[in-house]
C-alpha atoms as a PDB file:
ATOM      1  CA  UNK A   1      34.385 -15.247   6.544  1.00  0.00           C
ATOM      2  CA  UNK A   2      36.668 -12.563   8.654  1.00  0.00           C
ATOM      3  CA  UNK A   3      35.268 -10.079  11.045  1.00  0.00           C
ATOM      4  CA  UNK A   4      35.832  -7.635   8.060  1.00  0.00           C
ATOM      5  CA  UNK A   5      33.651  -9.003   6.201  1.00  0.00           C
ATOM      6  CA  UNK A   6      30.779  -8.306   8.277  1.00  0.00           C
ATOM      7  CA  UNK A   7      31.285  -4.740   8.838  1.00  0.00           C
ATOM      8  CA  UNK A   8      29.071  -4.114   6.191  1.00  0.00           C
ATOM      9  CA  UNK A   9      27.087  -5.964   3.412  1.00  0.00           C
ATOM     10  CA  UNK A  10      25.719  -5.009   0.426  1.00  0.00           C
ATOM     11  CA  UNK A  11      21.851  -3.574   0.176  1.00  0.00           C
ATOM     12  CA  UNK A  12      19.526  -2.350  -1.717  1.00  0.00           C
ATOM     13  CA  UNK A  13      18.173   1.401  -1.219  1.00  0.00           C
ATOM     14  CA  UNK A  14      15.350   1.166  -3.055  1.00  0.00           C
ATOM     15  CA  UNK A  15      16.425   3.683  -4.871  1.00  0.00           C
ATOM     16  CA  UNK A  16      17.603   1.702  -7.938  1.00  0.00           C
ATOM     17  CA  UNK A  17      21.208   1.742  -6.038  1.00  0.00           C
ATOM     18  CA  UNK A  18      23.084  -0.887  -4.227  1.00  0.00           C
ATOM     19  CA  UNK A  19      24.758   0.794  -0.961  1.00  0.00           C
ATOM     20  CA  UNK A  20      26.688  -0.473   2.115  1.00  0.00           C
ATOM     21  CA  UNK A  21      24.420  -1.398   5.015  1.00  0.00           C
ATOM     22  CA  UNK A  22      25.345  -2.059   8.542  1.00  0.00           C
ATOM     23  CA  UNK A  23      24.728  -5.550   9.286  1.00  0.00           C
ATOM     24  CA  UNK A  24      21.102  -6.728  10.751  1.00  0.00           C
ATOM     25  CA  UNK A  25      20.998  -6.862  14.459  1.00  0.00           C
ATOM     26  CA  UNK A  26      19.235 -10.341  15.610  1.00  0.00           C
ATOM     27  CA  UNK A  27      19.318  -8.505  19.088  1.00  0.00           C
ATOM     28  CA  UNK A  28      15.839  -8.011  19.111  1.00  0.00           C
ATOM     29  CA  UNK A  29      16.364  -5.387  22.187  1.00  0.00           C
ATOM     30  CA  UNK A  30      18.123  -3.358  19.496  1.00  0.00           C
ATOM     31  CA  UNK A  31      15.604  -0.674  18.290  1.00  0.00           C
ATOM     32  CA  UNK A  32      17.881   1.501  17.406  1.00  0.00           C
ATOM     33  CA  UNK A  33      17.597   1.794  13.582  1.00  0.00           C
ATOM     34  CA  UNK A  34      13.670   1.289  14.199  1.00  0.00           C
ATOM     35  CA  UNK A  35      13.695   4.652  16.662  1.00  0.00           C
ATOM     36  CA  UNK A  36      16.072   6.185  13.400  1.00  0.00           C
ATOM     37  CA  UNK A  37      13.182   4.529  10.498  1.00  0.00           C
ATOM     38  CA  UNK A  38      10.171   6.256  12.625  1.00  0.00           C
ATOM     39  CA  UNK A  39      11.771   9.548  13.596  1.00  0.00           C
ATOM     40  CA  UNK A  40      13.207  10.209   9.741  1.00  0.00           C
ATOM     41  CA  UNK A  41       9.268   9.203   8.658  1.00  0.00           C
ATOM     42  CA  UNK A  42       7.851  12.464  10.894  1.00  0.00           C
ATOM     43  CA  UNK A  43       8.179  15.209   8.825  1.00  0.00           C
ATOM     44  CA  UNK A  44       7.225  13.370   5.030  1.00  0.00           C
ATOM     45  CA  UNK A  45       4.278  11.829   7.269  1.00  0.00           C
ATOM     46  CA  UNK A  46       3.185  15.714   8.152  1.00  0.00           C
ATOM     47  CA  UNK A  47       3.449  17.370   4.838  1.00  0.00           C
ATOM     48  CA  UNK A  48       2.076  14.347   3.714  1.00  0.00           C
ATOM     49  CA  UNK A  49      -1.268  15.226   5.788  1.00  0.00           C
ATOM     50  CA  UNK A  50      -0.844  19.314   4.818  1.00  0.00           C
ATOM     51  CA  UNK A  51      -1.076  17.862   1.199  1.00  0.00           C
ATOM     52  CA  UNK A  52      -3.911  15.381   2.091  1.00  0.00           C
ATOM     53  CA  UNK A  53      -6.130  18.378   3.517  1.00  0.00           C
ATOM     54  CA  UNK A  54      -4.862  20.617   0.424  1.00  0.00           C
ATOM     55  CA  UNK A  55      -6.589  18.349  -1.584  1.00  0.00           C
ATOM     56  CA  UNK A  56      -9.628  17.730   0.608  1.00  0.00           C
ATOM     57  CA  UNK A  57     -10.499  20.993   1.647  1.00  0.00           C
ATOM     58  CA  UNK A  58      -8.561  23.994   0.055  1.00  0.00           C
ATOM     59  CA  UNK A  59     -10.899  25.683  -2.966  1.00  0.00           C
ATOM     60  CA  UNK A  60      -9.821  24.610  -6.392  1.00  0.00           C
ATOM     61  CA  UNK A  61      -6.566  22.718  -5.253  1.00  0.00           C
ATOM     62  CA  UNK A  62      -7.810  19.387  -6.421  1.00  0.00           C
ATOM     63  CA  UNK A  63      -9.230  20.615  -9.643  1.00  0.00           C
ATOM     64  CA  UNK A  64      -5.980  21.969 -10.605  1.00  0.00           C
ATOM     65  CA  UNK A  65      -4.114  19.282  -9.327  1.00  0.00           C
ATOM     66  CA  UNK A  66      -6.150  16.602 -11.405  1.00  0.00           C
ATOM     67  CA  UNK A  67      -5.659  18.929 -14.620  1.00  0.00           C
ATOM     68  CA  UNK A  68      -2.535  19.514 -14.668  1.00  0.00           C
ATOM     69  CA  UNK A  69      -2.515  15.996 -14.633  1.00  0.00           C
ATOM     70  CA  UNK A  70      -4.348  15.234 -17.194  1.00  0.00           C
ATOM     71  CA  UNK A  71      -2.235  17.673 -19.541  1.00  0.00           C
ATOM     72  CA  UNK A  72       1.320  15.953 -18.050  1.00  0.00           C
ATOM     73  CA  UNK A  73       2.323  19.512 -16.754  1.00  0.00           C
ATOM     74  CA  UNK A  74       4.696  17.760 -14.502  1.00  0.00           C
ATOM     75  CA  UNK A  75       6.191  21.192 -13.174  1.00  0.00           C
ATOM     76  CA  UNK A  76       3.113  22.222 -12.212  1.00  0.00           C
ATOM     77  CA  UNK A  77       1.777  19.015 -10.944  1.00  0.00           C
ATOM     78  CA  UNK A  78       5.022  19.174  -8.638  1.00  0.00           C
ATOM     79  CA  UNK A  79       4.764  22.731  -8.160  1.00  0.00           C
ATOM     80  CA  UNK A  80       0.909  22.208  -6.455  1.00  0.00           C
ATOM     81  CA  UNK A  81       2.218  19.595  -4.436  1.00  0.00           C
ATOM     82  CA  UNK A  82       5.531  21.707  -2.943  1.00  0.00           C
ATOM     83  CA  UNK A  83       2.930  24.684  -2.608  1.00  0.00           C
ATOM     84  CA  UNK A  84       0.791  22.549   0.329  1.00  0.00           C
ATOM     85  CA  UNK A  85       4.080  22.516   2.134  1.00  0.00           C
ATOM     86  CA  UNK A  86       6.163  19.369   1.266  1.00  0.00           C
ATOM     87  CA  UNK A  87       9.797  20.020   1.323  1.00  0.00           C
ATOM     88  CA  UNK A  88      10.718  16.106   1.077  1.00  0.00           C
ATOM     89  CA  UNK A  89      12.061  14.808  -2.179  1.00  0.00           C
ATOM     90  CA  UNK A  90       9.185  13.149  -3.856  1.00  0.00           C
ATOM     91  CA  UNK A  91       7.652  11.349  -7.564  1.00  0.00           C
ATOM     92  CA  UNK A  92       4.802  11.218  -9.260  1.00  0.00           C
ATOM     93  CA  UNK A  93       3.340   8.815 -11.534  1.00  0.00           C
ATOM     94  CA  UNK A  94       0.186   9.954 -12.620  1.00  0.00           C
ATOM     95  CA  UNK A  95      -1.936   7.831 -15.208  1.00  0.00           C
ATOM     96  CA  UNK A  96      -5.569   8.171 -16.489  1.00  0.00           C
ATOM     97  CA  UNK A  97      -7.030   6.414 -12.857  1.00  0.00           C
ATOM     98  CA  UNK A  98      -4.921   8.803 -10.478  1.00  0.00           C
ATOM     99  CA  UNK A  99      -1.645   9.761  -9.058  1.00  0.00           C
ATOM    100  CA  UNK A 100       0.999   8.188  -7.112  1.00  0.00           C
ATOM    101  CA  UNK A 101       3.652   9.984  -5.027  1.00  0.00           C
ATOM    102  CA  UNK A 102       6.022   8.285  -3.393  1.00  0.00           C
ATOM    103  CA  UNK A 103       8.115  10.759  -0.848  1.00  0.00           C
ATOM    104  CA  UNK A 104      11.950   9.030  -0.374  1.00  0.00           C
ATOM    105  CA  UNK A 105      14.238   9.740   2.894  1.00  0.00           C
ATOM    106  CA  UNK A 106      16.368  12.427   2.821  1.00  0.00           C
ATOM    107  CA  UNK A 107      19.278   9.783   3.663  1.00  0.00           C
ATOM    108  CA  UNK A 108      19.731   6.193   2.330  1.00  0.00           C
ATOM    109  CA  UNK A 109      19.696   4.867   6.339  1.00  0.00           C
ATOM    110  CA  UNK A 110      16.276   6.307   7.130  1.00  0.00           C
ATOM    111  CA  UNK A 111      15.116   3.522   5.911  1.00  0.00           C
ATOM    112  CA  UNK A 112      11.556   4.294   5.174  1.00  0.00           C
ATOM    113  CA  UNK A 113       9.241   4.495   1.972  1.00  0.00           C
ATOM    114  CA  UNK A 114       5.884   6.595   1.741  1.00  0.00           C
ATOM    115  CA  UNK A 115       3.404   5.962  -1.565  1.00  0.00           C
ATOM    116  CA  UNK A 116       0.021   7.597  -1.653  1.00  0.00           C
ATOM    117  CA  UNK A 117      -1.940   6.315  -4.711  1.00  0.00           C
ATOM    118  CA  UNK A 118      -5.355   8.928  -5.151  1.00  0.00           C
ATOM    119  CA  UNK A 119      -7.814   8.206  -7.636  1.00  0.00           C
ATOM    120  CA  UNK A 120      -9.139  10.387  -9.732  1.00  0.00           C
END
């Protein structure tokens, strides 16, 4: 195999895509893409906690969120959720037990995934 070849290999995002990844570093001095992973994960980990307390303690917030829910308003559903703050890309799966949201990185290298599963 040439140097070339190495430059870059083949990964999954886990975002349904295959995309070019730098190669693993065995150095295991080399934090750098950890530092990256942890910084990119700040801001989804803060509106995460806005939403969290949304639903906890803000008047009516759950009730509507569990609704709309329930009626697969999906706007609104998302709409509640951006309202508490979050600006990161997110989905939701919601089914008769609860909801999942899963909030994905802004760019393929952060290299991070958040999923908060709620019951109902």
């Amino acid at each position: 195999m040439s140097n070339s070849e190495w430059d870059y290999y083949d990964g999954y995002s886990g975002w349904g895509e295959w995309v070019p990844r730098l190669p693993i570093s065995t150095d295991p001095e080399d934090v750098t893409k950890l530092k990256h992973s942890a910084k990119s994960f700040l801001r989804p980990a803060n509106e995460l906690h806005g939403f969290l307390e949304a639903v906890a303690e803000k008047k009516g917030f759950a009730e509507q969120l569990k609704k709309a829910a329930e009626l697969n308003q999906n706007k609104k559903v998302h709409d509640l959720i951006k309202s508490t703050g979050v600006v990161t890309d997110f989905a939701t799966n919601m089914n008769p037990d609860g909801i999942r949201i899963t909030f994905q990185p802004e760019a393929v290298d952060a290299c991070f995934q958040i999923t908060l599963s709620l019951c109902w």
